[in-house]
C-alpha atoms as a PDB file:
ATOM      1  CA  UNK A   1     119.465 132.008  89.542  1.00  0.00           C
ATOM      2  CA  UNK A   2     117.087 133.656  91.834  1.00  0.00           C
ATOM      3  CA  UNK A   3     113.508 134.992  90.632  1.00  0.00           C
ATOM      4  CA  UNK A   4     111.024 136.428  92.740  1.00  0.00           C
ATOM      5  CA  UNK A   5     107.264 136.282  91.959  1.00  0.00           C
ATOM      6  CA  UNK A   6     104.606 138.276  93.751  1.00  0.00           C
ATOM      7  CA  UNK A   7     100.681 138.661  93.866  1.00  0.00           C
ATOM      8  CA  UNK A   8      98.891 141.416  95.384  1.00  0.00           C
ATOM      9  CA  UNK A   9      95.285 141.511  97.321  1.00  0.00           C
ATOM     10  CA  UNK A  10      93.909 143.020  94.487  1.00  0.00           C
ATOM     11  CA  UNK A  11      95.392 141.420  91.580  1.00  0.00           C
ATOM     12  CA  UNK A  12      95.726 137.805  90.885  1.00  0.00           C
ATOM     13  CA  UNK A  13      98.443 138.611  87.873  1.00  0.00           C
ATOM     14  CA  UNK A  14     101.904 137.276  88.643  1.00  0.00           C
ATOM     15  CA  UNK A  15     105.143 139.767  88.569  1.00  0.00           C
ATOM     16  CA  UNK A  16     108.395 139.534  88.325  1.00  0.00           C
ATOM     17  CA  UNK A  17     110.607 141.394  91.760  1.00  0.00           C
ATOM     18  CA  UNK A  18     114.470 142.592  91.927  1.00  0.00           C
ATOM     19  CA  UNK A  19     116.063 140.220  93.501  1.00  0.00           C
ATOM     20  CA  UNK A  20     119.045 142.384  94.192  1.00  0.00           C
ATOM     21  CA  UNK A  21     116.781 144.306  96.505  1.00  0.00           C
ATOM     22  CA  UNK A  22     114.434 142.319  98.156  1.00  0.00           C
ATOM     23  CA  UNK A  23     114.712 141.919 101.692  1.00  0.00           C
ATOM     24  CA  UNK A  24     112.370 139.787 104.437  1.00  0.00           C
ATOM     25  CA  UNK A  25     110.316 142.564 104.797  1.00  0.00           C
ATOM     26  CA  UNK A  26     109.734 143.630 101.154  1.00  0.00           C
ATOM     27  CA  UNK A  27     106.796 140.854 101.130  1.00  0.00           C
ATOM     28  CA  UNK A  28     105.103 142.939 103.678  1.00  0.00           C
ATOM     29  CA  UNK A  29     103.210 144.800 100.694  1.00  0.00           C
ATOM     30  CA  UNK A  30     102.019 141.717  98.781  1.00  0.00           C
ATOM     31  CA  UNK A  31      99.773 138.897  99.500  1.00  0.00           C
ATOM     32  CA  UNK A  32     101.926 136.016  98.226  1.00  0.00           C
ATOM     33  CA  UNK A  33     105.530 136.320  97.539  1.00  0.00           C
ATOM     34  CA  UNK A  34     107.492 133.281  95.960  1.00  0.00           C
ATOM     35  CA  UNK A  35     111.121 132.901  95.795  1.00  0.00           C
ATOM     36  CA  UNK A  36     112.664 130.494  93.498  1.00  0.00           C
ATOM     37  CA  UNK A  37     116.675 129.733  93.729  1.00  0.00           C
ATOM     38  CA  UNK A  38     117.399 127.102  91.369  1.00  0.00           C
ATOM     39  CA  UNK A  39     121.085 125.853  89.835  1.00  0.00           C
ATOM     40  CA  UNK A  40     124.679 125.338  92.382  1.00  0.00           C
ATOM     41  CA  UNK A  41     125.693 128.732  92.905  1.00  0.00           C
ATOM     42  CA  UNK A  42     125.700 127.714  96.491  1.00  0.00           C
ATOM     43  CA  UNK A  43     127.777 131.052  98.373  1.00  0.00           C
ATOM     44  CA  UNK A  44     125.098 133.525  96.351  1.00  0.00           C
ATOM     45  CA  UNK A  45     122.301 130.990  97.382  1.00  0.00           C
ATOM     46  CA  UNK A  46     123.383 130.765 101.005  1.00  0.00           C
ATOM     47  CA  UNK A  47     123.910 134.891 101.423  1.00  0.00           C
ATOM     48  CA  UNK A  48     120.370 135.405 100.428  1.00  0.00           C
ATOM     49  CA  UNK A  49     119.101 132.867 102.806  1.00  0.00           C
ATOM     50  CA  UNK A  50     121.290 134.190 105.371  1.00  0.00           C
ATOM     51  CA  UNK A  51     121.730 137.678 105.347  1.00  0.00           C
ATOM     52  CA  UNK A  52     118.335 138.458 102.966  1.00  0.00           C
ATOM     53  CA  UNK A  53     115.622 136.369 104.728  1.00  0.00           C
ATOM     54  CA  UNK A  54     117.510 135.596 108.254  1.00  0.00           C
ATOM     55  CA  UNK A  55     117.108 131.804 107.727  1.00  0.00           C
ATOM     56  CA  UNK A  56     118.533 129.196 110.656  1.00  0.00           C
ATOM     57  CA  UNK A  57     122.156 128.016 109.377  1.00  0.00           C
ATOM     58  CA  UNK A  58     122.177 124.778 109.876  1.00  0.00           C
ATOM     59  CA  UNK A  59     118.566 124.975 108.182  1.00  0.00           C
ATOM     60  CA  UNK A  60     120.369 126.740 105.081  1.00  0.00           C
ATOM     61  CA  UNK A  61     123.055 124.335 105.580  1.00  0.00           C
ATOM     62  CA  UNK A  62     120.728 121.308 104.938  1.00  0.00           C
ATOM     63  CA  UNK A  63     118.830 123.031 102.081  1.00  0.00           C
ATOM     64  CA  UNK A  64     122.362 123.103  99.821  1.00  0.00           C
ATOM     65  CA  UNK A  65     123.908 119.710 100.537  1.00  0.00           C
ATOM     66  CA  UNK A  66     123.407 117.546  97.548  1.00  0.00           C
ATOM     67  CA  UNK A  67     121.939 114.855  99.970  1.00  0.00           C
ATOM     68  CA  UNK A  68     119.849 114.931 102.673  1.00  0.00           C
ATOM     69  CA  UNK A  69     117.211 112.636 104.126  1.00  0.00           C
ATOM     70  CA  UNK A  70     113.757 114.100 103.837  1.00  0.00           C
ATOM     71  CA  UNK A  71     112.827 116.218 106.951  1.00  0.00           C
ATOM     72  CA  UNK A  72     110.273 118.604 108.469  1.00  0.00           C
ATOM     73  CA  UNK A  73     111.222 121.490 110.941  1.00  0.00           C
ATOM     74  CA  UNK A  74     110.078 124.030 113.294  1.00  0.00           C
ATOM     75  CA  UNK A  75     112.599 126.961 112.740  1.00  0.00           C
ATOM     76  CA  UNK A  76     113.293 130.181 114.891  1.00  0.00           C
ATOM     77  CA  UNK A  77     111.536 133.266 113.539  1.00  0.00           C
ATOM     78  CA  UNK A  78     108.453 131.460 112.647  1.00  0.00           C
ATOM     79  CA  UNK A  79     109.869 129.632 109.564  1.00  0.00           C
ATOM     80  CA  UNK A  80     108.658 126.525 108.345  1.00  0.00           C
ATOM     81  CA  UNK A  81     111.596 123.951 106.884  1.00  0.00           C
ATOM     82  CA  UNK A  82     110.559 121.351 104.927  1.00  0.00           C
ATOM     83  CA  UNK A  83     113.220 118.730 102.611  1.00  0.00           C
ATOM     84  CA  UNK A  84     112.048 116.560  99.894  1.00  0.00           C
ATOM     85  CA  UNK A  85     112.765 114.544  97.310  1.00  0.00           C
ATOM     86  CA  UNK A  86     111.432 114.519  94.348  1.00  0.00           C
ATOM     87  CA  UNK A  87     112.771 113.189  90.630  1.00  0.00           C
ATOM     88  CA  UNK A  88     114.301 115.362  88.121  1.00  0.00           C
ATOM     89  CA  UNK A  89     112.926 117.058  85.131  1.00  0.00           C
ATOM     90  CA  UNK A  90     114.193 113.589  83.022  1.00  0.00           C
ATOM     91  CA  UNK A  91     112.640 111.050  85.024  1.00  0.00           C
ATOM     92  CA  UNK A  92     109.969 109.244  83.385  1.00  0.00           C
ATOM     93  CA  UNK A  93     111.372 105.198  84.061  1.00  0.00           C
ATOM     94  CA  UNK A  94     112.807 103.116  86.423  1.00  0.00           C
ATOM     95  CA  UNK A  95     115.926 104.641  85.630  1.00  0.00           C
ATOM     96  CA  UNK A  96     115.047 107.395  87.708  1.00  0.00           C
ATOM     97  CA  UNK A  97     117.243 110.479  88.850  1.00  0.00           C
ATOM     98  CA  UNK A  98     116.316 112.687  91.997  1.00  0.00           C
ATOM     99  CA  UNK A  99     116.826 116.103  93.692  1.00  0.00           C
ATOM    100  CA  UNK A 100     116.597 117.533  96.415  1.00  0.00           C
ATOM    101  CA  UNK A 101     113.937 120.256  97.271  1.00  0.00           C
ATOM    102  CA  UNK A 102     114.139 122.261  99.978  1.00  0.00           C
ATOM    103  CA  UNK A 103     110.790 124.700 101.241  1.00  0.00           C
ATOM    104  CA  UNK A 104     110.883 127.286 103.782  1.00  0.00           C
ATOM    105  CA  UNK A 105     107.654 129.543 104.613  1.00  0.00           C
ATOM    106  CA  UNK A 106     106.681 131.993 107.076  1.00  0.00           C
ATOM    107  CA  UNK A 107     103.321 134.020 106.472  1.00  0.00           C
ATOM    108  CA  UNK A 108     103.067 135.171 102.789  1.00  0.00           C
ATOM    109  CA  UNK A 109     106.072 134.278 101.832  1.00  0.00           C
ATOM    110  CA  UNK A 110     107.477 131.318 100.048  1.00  0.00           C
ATOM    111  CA  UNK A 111     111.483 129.983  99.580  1.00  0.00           C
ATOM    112  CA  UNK A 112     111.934 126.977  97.076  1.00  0.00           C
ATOM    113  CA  UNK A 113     115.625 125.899  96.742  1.00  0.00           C
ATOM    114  CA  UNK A 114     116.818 123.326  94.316  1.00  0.00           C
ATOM    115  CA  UNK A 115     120.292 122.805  92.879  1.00  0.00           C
ATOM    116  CA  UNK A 116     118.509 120.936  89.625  1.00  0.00           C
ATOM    117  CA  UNK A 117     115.728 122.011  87.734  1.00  0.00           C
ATOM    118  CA  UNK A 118     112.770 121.004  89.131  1.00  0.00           C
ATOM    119  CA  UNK A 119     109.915 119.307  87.067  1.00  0.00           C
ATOM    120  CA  UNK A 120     107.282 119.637  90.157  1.00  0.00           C
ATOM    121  CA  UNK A 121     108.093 123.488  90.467  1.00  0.00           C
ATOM    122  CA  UNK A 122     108.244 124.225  86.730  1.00  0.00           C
ATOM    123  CA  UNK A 123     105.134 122.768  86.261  1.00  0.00           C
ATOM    124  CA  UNK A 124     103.505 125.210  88.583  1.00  0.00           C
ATOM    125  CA  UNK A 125     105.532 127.752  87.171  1.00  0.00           C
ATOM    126  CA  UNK A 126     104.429 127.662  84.013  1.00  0.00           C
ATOM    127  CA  UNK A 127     100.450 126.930  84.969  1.00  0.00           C
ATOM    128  CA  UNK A 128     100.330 130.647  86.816  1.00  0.00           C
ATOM    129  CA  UNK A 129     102.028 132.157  84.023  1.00  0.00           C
ATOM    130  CA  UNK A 130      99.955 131.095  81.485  1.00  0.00           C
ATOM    131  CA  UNK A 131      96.678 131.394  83.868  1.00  0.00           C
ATOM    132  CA  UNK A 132      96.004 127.837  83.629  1.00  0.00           C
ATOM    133  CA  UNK A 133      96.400 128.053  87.702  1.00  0.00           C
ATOM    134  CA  UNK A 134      94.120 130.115  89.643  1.00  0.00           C
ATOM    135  CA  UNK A 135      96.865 132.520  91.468  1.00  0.00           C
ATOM    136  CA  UNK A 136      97.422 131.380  95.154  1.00  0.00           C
ATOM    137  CA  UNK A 137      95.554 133.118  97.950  1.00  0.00           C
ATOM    138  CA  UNK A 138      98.250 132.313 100.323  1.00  0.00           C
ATOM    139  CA  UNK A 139     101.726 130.700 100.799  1.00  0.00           C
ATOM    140  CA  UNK A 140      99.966 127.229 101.893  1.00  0.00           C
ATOM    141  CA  UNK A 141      98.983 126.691  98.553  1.00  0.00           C
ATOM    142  CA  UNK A 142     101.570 127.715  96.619  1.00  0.00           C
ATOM    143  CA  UNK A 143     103.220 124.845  98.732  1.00  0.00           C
ATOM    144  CA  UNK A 144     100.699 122.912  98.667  1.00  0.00           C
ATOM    145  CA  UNK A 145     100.507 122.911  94.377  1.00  0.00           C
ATOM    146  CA  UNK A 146     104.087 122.116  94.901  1.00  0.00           C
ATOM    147  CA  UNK A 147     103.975 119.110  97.311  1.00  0.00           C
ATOM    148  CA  UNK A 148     101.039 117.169  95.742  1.00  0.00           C
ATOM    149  CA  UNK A 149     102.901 117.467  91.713  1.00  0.00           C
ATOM    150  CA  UNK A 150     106.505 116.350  93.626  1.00  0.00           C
ATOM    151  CA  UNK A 151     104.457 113.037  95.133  1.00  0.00           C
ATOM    152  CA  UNK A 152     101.859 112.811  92.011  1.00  0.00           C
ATOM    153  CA  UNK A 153     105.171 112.241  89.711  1.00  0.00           C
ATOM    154  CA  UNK A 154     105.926 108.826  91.874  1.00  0.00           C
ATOM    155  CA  UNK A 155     102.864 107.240  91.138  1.00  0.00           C
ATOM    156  CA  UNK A 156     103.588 106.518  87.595  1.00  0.00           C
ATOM    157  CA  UNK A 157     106.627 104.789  87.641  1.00  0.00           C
ATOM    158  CA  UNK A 158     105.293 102.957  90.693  1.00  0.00           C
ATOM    159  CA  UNK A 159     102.574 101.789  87.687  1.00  0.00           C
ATOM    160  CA  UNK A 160     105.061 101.122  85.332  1.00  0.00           C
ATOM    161  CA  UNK A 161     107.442  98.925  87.665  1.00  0.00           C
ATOM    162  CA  UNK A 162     104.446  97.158  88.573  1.00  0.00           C
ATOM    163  CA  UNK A 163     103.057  96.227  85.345  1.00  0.00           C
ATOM    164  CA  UNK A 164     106.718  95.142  84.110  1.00  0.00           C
ATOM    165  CA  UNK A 165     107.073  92.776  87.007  1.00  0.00           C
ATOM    166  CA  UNK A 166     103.746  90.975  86.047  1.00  0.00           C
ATOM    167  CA  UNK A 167     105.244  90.840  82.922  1.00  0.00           C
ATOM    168  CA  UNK A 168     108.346  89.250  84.491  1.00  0.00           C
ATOM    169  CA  UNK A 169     106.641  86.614  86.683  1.00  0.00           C
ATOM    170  CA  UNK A 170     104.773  85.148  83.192  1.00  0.00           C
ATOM    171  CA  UNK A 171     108.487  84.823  81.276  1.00  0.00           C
ATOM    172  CA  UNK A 172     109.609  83.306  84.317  1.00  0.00           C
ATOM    173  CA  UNK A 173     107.716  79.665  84.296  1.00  0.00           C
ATOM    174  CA  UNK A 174     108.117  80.215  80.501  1.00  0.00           C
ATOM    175  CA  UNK A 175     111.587  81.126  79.392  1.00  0.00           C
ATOM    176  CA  UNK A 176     114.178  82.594  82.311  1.00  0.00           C
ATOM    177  CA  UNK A 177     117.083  84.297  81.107  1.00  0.00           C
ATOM    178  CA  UNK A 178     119.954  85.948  82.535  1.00  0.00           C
ATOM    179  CA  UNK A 179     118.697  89.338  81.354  1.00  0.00           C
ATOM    180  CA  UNK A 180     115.363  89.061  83.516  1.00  0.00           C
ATOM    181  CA  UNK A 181     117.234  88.139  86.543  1.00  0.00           C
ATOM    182  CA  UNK A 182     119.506  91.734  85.771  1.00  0.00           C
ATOM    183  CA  UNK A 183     115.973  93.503  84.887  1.00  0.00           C
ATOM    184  CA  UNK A 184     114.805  92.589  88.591  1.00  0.00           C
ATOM    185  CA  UNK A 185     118.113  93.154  90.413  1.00  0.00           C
ATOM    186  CA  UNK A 186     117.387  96.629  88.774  1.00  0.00           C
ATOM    187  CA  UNK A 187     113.920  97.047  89.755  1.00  0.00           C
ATOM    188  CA  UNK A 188     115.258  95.642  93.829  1.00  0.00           C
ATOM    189  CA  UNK A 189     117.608  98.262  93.879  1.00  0.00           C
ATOM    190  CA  UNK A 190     115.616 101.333  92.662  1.00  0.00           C
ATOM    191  CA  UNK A 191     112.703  99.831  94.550  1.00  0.00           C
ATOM    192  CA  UNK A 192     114.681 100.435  97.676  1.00  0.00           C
ATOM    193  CA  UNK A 193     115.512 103.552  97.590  1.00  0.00           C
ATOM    194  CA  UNK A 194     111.865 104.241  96.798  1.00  0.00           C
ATOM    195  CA  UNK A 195     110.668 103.056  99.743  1.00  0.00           C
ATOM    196  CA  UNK A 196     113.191 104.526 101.753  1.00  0.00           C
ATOM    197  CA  UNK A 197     112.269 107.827 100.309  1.00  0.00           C
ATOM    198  CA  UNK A 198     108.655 107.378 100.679  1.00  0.00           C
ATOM    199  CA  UNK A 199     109.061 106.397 104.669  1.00  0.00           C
ATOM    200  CA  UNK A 200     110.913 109.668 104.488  1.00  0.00           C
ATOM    201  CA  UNK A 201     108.137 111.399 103.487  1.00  0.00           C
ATOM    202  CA  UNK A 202     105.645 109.152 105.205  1.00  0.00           C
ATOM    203  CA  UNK A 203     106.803 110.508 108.588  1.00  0.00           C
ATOM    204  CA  UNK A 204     107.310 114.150 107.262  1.00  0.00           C
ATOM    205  CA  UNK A 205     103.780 114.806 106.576  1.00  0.00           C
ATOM    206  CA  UNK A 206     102.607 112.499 109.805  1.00  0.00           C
ATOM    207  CA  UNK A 207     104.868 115.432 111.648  1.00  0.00           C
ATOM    208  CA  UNK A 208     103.863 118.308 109.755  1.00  0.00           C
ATOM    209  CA  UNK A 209     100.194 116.826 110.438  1.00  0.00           C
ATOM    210  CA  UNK A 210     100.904 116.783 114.262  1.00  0.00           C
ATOM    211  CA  UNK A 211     103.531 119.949 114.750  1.00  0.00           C
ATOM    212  CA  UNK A 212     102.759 121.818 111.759  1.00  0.00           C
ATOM    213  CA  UNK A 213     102.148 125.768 112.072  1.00  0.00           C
ATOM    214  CA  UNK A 214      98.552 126.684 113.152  1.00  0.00           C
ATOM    215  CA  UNK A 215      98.737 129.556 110.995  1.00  0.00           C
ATOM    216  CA  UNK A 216      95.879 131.124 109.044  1.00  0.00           C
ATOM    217  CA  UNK A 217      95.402 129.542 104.829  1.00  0.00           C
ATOM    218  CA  UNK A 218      96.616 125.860 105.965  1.00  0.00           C
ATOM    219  CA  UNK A 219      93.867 123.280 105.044  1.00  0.00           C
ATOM    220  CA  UNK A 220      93.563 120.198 107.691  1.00  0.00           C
ATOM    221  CA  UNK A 221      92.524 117.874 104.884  1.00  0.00           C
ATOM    222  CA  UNK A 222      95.405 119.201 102.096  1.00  0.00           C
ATOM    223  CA  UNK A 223      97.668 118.074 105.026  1.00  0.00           C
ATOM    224  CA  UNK A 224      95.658 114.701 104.867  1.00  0.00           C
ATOM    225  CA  UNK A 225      95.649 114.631 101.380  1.00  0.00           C
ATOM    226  CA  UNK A 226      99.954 114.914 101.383  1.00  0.00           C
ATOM    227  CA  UNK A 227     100.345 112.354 104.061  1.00  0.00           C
ATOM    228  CA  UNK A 228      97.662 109.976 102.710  1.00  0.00           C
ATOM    229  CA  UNK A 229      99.234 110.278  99.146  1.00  0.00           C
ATOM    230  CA  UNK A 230     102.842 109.409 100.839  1.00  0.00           C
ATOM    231  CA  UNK A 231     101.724 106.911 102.480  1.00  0.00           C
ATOM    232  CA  UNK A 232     100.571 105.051  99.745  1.00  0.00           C
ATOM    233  CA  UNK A 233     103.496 105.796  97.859  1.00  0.00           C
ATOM    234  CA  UNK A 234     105.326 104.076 100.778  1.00  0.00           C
ATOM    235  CA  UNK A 235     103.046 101.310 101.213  1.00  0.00           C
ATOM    236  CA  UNK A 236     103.162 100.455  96.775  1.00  0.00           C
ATOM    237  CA  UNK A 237     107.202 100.720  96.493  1.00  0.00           C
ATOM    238  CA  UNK A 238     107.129  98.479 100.126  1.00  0.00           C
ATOM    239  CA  UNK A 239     104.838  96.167  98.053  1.00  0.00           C
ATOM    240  CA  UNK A 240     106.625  96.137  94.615  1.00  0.00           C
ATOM    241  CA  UNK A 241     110.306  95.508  96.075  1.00  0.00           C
ATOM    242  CA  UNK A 242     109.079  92.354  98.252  1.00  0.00           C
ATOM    243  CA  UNK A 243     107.207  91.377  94.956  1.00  0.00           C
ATOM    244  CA  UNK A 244     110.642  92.129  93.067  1.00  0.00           C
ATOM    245  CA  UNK A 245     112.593  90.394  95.835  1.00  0.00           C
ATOM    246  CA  UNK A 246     110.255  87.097  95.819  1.00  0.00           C
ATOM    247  CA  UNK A 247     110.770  87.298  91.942  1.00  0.00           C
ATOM    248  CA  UNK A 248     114.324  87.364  92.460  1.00  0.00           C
ATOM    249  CA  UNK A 249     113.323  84.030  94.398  1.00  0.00           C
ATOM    250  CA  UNK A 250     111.252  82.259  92.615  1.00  0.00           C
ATOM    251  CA  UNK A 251     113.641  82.659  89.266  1.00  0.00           C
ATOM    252  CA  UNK A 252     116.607  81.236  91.364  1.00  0.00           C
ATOM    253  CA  UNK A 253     114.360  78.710  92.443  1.00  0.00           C
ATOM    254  CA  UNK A 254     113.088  77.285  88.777  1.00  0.00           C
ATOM    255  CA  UNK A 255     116.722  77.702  87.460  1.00  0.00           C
ATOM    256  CA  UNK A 256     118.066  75.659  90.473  1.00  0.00           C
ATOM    257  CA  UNK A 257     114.696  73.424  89.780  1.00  0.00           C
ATOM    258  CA  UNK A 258     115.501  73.144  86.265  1.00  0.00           C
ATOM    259  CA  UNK A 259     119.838  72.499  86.503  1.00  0.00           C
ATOM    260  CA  UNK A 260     118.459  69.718  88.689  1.00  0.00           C
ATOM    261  CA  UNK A 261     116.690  67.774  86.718  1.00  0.00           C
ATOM    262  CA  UNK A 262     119.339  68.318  84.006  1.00  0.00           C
ATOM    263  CA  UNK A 263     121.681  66.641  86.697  1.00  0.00           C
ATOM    264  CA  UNK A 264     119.831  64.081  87.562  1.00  0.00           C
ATOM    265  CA  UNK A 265     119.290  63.113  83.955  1.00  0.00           C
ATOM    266  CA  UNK A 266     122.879  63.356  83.409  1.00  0.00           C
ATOM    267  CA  UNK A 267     123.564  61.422  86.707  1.00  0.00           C
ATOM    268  CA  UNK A 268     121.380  58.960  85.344  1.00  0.00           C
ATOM    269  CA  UNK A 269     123.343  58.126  81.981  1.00  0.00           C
ATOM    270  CA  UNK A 270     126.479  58.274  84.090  1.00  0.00           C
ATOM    271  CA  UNK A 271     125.216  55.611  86.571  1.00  0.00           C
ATOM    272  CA  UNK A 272     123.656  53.345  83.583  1.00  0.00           C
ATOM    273  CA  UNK A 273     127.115  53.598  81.417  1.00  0.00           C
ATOM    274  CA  UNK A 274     129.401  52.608  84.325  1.00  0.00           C
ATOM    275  CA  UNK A 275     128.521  48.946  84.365  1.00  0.00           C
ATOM    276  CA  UNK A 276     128.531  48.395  80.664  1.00  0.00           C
ATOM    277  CA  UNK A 277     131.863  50.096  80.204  1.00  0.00           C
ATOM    278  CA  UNK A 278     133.164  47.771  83.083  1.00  0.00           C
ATOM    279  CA  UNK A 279     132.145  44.889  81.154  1.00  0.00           C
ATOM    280  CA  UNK A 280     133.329  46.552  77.939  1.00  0.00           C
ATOM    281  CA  UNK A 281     136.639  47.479  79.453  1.00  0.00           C
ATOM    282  CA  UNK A 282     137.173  43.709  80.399  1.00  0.00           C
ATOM    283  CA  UNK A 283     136.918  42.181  76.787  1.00  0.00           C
ATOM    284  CA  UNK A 284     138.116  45.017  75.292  1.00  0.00           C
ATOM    285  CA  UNK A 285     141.817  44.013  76.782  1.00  0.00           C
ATOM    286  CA  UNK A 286     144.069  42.129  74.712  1.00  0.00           C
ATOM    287  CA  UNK A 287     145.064  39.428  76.544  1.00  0.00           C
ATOM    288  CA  UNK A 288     145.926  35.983  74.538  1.00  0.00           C
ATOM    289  CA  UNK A 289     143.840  33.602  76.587  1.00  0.00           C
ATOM    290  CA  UNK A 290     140.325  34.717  77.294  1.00  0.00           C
ATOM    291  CA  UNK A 291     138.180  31.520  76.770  1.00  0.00           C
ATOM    292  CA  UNK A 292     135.145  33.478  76.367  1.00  0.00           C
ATOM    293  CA  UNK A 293     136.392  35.621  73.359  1.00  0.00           C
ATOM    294  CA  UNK A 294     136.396  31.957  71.330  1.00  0.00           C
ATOM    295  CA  UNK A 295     132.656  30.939  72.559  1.00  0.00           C
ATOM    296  CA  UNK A 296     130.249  30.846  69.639  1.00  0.00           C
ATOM    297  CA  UNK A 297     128.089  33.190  71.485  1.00  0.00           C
ATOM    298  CA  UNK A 298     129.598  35.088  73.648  1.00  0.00           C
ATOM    299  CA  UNK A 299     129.186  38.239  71.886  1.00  0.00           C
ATOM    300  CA  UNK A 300     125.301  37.889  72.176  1.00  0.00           C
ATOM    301  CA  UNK A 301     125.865  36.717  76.096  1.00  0.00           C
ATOM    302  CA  UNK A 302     127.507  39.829  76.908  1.00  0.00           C
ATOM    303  CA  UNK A 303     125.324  41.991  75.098  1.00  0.00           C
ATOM    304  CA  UNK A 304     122.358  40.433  76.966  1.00  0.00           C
ATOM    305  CA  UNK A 305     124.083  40.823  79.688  1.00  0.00           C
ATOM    306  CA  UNK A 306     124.636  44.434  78.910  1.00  0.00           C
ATOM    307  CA  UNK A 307     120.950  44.925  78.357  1.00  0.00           C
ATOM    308  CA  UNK A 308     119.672  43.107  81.550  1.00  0.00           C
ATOM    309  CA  UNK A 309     121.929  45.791  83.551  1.00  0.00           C
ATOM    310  CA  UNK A 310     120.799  48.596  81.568  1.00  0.00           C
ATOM    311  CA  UNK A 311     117.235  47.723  82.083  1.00  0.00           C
ATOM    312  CA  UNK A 312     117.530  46.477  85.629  1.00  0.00           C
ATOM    313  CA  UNK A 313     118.981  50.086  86.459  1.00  0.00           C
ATOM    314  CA  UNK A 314     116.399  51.746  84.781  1.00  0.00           C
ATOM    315  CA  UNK A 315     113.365  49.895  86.308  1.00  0.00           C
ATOM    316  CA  UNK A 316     114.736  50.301  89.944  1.00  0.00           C
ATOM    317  CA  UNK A 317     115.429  54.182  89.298  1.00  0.00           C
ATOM    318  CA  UNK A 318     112.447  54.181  88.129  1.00  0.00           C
ATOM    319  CA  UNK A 319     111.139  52.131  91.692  1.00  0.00           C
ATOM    320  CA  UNK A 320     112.647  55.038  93.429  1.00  0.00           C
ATOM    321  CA  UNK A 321     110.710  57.685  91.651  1.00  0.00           C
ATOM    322  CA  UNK A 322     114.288  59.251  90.587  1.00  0.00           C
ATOM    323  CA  UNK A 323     112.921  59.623  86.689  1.00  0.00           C
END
């Protein structure tokens, strides 16, 4: 699907343009045009790009792969590329799903591309449709709406994760289980791919920042605001998946701690029985002459005898500081 929204200098209303026969320079006579391609038709996609708007390629070419590390570009023509990625519309938890976004701008005009529907874009969508949204004076912010909601929807699963794993470092000293250790292996591996997603965007703002088009609408300190906002995200998912990995730590650590001292308990009994089933063992047999079996006490000697090793054992384990 392809839909075209425009704004004119002298009405902030939003309509609706024919995509079948818009061309570059049919944003000439507005003051913001946005075009919107969203779903996997990628040959009907890629001809408008191409042969409508005159966009790089390879540029195009990045815009429709289903992955792509996060990127900004200069392009020929005086286009602006820009790939991101953001979470789908069904992303609220740490089971999170993304998409890719690709942005391209030049002047007044505006291309968003996105395979999925996009949460970030709908979002905008629907707040200048329903006025909610003053209308955009220029193509910066329309991108800039855009960019901030795409890095604002991070933040609270970033929260979430964060408050779980508190959560998970209390039940740790009190009652590990299996299914915590599987609840952090979870959080370590979407963690990761957080923060390499948020480096990814980390250094695309620090180069739109530094390279970025000097053109007329762009605001120094929105550019601030998207870089500052990545970095953080960068800086909390760095943060949660080294907490998440010393979790991972410290649980194998008490369990290890606590099969220990189950062992040495064990080892304990072990080493205490082996001496009194030796000397069980020897008048348990069934031989015919044992002189001792016809002593009047020798069934009270060899249980004293049983006890003085049992105790002796105990008090020099205990000498060692092994229980």
């Amino acid at each position: 699907m392809i839909r075209i929204s425009a704004w004119n200098d002298n009405d902030d209303s939003m309509r609706d343009l024919d995509a079948g026969r818009f061309a570059a320079d049919s944003a000439r006579g507005h003051r913001l045009v946005w075009i919107d391609l969203v779903g996997d038709d990628d040959a009907a996609h890629r001809a408008f790009m191409q042969d409508r708007l005159g966009l790089d390629k390879l540029a195009v070419d990045d815009a429709l792969r289903v992955r792509h590390p996060p990127k900004y570009e200069d392009l020929e023509g005086g286009w602006s590329f820009l790939l991101m990625r953001g979470f789908d519309a069904n992303s609220t938890n740490v089971k999170f799903g993304t998409i890719q976004l690709a942005l391209f701008w030049r002047g007044n005009l505006l291309v968003t591309r996105h395979a999925k529907p996009s949460a970030s874009v709908s979002e905008v969508e629907s707040a200048l449709a329903s006025g909610d949204h003053a209308a955009p004076s220029d193509a910066w912010m329309l991108l800039y709406s855009i960019l901030r909601r795409v890095l604002d929807r991070y933040l609270p699963i970033l929260l979430r994760i964060e408050a779980r794993l508190e959560e998970i470092e209390e039940l740790i000293l009190q009652r590990p289980s299996d299914r915590l250790l599987a609840e952090l292996m979870e959080f370590s591996s979407q963690l990761k791919r957080l923060r390499r997603i948020g480096a990814y965007h980390e250094k695309c703002f620090a180069s739109l920042r530094t390279h970025g088009p000097k053109e007329r609408g762009i605001v120094p300190s929105q550019l601030t605001d998207l870089f500052e906002q990545a970095e953080r995200l960068h800086s909390l998912s760095t943060l949660q998946y080294e907490t998440a990995a010393d979790l991972t730590n410290g649980y194998l650590s008490v369990s290890a701690h606590r099969l220990n001292n189950v062992m040495r308990v064990l080892t304990v009994v072990t080493v205490l029985f082996v001496p009194l089933t030796f000397i069980a063992g020897i008048y348990g047999m069934n031989f015919e002459f044992m002189p001792e079996l016809t002593w009047r006490w020798s069934y009270f000697i060899v249980l004293g005898a049983m006890s003085s090793v049992a105790i002796g054992l105990l008090i020099l384990f205990r000498r060692k500081g092994w229980i």
